[in-house]
C-alpha atoms as a PDB file:
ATOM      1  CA  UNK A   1       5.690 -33.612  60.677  1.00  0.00           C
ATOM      2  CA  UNK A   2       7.103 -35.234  57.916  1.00  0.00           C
ATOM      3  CA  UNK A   3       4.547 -37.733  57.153  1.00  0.00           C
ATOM      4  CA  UNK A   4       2.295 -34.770  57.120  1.00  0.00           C
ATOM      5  CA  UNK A   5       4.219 -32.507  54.713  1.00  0.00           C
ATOM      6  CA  UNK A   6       4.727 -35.895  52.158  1.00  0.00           C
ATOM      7  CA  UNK A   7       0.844 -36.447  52.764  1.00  0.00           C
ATOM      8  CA  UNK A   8       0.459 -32.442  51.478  1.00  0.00           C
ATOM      9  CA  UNK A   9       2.616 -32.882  48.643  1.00  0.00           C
ATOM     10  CA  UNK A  10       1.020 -35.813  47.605  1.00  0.00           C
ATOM     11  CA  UNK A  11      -2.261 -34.608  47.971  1.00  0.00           C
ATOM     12  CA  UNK A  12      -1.150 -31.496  45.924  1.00  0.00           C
ATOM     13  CA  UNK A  13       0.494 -33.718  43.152  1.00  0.00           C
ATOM     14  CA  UNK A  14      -1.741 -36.677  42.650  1.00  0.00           C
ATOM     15  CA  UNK A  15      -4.944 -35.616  42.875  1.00  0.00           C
ATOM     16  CA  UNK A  16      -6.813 -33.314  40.243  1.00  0.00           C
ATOM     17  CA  UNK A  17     -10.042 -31.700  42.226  1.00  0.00           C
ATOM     18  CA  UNK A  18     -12.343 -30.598  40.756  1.00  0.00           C
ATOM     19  CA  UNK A  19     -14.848 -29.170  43.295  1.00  0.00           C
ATOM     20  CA  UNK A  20     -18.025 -26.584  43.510  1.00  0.00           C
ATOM     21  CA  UNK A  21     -18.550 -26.808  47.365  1.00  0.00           C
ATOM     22  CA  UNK A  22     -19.557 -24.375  50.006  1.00  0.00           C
ATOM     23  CA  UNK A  23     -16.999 -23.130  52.266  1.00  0.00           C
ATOM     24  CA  UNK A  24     -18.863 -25.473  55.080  1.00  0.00           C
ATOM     25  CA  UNK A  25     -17.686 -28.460  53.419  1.00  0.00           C
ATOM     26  CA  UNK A  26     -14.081 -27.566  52.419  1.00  0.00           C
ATOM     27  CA  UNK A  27     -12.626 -28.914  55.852  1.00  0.00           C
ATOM     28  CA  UNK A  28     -14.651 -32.562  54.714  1.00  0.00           C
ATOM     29  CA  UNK A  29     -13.465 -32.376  51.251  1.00  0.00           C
ATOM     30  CA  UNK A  30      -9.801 -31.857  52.372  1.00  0.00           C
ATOM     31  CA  UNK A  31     -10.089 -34.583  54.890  1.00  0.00           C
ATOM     32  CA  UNK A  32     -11.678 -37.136  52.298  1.00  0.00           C
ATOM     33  CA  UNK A  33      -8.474 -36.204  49.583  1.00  0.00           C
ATOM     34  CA  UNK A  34      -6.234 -36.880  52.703  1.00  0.00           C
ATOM     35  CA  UNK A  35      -8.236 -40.347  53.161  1.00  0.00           C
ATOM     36  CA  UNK A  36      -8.089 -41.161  49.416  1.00  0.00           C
ATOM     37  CA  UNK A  37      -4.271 -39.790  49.606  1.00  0.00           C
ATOM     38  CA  UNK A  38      -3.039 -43.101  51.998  1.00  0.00           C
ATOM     39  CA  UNK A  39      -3.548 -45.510  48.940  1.00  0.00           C
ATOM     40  CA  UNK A  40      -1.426 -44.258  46.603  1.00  0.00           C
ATOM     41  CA  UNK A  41       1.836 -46.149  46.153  1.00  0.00           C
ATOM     42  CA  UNK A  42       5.028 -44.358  46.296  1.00  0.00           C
ATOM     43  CA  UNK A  43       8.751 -44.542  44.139  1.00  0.00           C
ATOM     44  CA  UNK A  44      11.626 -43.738  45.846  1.00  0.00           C
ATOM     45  CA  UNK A  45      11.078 -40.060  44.893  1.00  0.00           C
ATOM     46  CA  UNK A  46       7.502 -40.328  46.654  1.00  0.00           C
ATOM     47  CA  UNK A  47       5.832 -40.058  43.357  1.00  0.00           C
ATOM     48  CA  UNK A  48       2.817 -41.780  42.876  1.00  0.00           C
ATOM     49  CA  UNK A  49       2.791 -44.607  40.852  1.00  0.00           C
ATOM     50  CA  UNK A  50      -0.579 -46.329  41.733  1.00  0.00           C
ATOM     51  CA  UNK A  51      -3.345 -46.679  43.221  1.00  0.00           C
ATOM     52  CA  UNK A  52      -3.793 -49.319  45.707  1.00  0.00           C
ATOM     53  CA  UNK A  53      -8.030 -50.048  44.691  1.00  0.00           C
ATOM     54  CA  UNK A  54      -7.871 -53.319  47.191  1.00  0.00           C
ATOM     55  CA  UNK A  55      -6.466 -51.471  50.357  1.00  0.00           C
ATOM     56  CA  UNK A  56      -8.784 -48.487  49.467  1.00  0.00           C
ATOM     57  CA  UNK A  57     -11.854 -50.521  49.279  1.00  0.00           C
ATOM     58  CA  UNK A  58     -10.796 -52.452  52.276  1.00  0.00           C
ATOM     59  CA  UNK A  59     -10.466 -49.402  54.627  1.00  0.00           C
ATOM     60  CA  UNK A  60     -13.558 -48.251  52.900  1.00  0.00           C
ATOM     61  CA  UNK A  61     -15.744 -51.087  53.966  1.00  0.00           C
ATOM     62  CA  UNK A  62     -14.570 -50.926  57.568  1.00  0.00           C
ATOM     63  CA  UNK A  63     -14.985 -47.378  57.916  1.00  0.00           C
ATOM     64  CA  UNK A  64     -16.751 -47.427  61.088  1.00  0.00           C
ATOM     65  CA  UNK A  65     -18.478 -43.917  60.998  1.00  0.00           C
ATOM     66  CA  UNK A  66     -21.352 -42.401  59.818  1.00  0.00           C
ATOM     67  CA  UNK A  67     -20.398 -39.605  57.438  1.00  0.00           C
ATOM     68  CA  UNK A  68     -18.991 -41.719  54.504  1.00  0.00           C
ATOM     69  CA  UNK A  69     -21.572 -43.722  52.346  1.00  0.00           C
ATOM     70  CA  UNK A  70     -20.142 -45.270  49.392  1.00  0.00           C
ATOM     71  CA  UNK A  71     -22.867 -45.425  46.447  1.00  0.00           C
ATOM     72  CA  UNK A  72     -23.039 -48.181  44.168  1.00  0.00           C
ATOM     73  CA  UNK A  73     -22.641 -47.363  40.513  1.00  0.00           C
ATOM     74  CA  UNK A  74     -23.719 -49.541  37.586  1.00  0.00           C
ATOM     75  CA  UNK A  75     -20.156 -49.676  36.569  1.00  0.00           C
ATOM     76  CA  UNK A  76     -16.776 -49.759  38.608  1.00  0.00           C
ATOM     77  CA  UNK A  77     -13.951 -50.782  35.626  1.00  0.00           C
ATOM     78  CA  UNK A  78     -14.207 -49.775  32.294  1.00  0.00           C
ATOM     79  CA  UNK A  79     -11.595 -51.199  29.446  1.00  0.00           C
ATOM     80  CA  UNK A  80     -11.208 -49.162  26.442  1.00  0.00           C
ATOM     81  CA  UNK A  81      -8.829 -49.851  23.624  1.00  0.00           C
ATOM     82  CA  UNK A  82      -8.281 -47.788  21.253  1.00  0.00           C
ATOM     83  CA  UNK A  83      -5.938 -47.786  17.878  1.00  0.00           C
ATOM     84  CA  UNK A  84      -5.118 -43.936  18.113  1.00  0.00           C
ATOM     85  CA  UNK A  85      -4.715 -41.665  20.580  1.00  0.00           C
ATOM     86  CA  UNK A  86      -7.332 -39.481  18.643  1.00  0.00           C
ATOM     87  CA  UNK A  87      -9.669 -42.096  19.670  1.00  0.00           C
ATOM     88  CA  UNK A  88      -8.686 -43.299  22.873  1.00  0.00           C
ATOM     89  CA  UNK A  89      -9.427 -39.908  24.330  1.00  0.00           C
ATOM     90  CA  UNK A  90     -12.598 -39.233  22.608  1.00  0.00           C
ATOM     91  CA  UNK A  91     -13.357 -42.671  24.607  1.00  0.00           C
ATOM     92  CA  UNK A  92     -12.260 -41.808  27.807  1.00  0.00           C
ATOM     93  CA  UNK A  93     -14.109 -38.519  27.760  1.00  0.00           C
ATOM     94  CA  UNK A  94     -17.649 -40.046  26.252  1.00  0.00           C
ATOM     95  CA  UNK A  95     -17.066 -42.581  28.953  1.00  0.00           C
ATOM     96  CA  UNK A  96     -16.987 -40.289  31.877  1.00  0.00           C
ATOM     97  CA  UNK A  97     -19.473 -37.773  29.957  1.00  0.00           C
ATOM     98  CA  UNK A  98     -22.198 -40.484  29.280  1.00  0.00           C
ATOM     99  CA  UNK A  99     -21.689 -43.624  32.218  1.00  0.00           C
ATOM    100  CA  UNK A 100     -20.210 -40.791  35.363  1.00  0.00           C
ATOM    101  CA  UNK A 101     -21.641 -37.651  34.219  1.00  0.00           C
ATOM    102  CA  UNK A 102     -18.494 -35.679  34.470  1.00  0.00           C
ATOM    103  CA  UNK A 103     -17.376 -33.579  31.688  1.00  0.00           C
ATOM    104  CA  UNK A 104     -13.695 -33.175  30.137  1.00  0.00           C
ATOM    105  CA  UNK A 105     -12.485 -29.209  29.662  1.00  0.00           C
ATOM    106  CA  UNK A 106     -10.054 -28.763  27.130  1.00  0.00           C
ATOM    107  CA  UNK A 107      -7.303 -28.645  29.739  1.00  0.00           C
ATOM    108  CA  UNK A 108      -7.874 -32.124  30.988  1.00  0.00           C
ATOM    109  CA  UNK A 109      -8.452 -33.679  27.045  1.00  0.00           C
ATOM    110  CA  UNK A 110      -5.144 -31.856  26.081  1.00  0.00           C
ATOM    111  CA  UNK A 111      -3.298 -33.756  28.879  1.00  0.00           C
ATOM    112  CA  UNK A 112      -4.855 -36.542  28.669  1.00  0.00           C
ATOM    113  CA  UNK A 113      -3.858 -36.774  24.840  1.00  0.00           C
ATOM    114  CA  UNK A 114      -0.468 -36.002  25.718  1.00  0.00           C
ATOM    115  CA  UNK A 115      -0.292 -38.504  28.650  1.00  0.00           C
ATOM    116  CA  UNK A 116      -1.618 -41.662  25.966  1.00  0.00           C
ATOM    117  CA  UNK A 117       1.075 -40.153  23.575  1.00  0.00           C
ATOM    118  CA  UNK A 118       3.589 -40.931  26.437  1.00  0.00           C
ATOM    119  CA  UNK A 119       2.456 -44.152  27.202  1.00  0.00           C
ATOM    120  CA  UNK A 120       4.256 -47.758  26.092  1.00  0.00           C
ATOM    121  CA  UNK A 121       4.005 -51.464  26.030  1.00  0.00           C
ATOM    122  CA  UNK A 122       7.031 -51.569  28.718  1.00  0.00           C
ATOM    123  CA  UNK A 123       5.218 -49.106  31.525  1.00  0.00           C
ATOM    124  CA  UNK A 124       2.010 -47.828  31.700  1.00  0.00           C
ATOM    125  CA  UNK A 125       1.357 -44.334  32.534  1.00  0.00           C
ATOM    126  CA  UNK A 126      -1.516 -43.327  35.317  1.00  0.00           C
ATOM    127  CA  UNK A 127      -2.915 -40.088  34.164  1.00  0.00           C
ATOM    128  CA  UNK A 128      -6.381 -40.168  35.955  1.00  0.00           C
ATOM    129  CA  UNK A 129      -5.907 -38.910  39.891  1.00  0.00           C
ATOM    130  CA  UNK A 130      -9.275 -37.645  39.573  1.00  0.00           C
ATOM    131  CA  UNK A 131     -11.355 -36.504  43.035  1.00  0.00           C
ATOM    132  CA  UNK A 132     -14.595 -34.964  42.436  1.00  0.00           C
ATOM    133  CA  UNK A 133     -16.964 -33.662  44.725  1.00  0.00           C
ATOM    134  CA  UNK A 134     -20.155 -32.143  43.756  1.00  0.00           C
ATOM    135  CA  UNK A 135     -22.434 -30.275  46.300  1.00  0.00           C
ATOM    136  CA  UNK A 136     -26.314 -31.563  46.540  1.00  0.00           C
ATOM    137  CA  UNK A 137     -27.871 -27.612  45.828  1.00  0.00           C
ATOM    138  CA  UNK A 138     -29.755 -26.315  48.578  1.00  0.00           C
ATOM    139  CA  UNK A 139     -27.960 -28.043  51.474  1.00  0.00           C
ATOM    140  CA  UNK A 140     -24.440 -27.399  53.331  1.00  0.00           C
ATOM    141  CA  UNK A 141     -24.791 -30.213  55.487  1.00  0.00           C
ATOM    142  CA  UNK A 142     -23.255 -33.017  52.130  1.00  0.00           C
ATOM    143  CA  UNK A 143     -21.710 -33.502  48.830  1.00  0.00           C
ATOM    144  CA  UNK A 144     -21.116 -36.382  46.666  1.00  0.00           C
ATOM    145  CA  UNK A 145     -17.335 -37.471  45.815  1.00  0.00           C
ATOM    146  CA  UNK A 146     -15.728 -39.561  43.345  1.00  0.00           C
ATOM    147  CA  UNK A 147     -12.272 -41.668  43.617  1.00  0.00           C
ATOM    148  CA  UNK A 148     -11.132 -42.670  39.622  1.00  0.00           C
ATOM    149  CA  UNK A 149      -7.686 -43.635  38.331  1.00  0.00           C
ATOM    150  CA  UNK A 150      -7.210 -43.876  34.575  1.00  0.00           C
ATOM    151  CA  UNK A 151      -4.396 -46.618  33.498  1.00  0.00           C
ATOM    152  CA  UNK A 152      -3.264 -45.993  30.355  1.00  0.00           C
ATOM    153  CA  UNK A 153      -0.961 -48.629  28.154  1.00  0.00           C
ATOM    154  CA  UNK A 154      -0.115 -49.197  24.562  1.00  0.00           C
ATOM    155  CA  UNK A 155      -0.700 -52.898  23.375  1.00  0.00           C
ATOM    156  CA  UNK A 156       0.363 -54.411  19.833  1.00  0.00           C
ATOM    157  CA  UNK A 157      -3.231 -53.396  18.899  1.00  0.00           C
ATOM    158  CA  UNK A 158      -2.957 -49.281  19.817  1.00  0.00           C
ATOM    159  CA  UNK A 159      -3.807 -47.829  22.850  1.00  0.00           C
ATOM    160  CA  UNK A 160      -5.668 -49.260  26.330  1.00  0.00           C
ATOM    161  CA  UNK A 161      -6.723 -47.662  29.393  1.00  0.00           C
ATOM    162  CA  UNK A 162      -8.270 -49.182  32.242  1.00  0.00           C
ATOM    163  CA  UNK A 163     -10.878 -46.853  34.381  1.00  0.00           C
ATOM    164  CA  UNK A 164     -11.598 -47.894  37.943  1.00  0.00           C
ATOM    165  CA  UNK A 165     -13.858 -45.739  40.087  1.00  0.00           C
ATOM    166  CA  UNK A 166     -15.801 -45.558  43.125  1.00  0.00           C
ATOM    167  CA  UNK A 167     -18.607 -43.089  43.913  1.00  0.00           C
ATOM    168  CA  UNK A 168     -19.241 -41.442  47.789  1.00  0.00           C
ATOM    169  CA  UNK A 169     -21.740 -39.550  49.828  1.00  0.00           C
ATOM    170  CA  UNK A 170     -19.860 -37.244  52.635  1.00  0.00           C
ATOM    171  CA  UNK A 171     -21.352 -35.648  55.007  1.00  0.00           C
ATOM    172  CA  UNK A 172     -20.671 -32.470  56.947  1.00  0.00           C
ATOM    173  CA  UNK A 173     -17.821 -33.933  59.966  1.00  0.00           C
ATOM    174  CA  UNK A 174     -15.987 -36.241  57.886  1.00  0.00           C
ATOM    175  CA  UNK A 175     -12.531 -36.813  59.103  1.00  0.00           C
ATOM    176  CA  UNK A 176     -10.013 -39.178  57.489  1.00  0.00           C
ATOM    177  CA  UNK A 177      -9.697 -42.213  59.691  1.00  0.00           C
ATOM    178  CA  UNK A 178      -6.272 -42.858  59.438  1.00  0.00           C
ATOM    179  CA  UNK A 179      -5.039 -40.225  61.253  1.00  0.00           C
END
């Protein structure tokens, strides 16, 4: 029970979704955040303070169903720096505009600004706990997801951020394997 109220919270508090799905899908979208939602490394507090890419991609390629297909993208990382916040967020927003194909809403730029504003050489800051998932029009039976984390830093030189992201086809059925 407890495990499964943290898991909630996390899921709640890490993850920004951003999702346009039939209701026939919302039990496999729910069940892929609470798959992505296992990788995340946890303070003392059980705030999130990373991502844990290698265990994710691990699990991910020995996923022994058939309703979770990750997709190869062109690009996987993508280093940006930056000498002003001004520009280090027009960056990160081109970059997921033009090489992902997701668009920023004035919400997301204005905390994104003020999460690179936060940032220092000492600690970075992870704004980007980013799940998408996009339904294929005319069918209820899949959608497409997307797992990204956005690391951002301050170096001697301005601002840096570090995307990494990974790109899925789910199918109707999913359930995380983990539980």
């Amino acid at each position: 029970m407890a495990d499964n109220l943290v898991s909630r919270r996390l899921i709640a508090t890490t993850f920004n979704l951003f999702s346009k799905l039939p209701p026939a899908l919302i039990i496999a979208s729910l069940q892929v955040m609470k798959f992505f939602s296992h990788y995340w490394q946890l303070n003392d507090g059980n705030v999130p303070t990373a991502f844990d890419w290698p265990g994710f991609v691990e699990a991910v390629n020995e996923y022994q169903g058939s309703v979770l297909y990750p997709i190869p993208l062109r690009i996987s990382k993508i280093v940006l720096e930056e000498a002003n916040v001004s520009n280090m967020v027009n960056q990160i927003v081109n970059t997921f505009k033009n090489e992902l194909n997701v668009e920023a809403s004035a919400i997301d730029v204005t905390a994104l600004t003020a999460n690179i504003e936060a940032s220092n050489d000492k600690k970075p800051v992870w704004e980007g706990h980013v799940l998408f998932a996009f339904r294929q029009p005319g069918t209820d039976k899949f959608f497409y997801s997307m797992m990204s984390t956005i690391q951002l830093g301050r170096n001697t030189n301005g601002f840096s951020a570090v995307i990494d992201v990974m790109d899925f086809l789910v199918l109707k059925g999913f359930k995380d394997p983990t539980s």
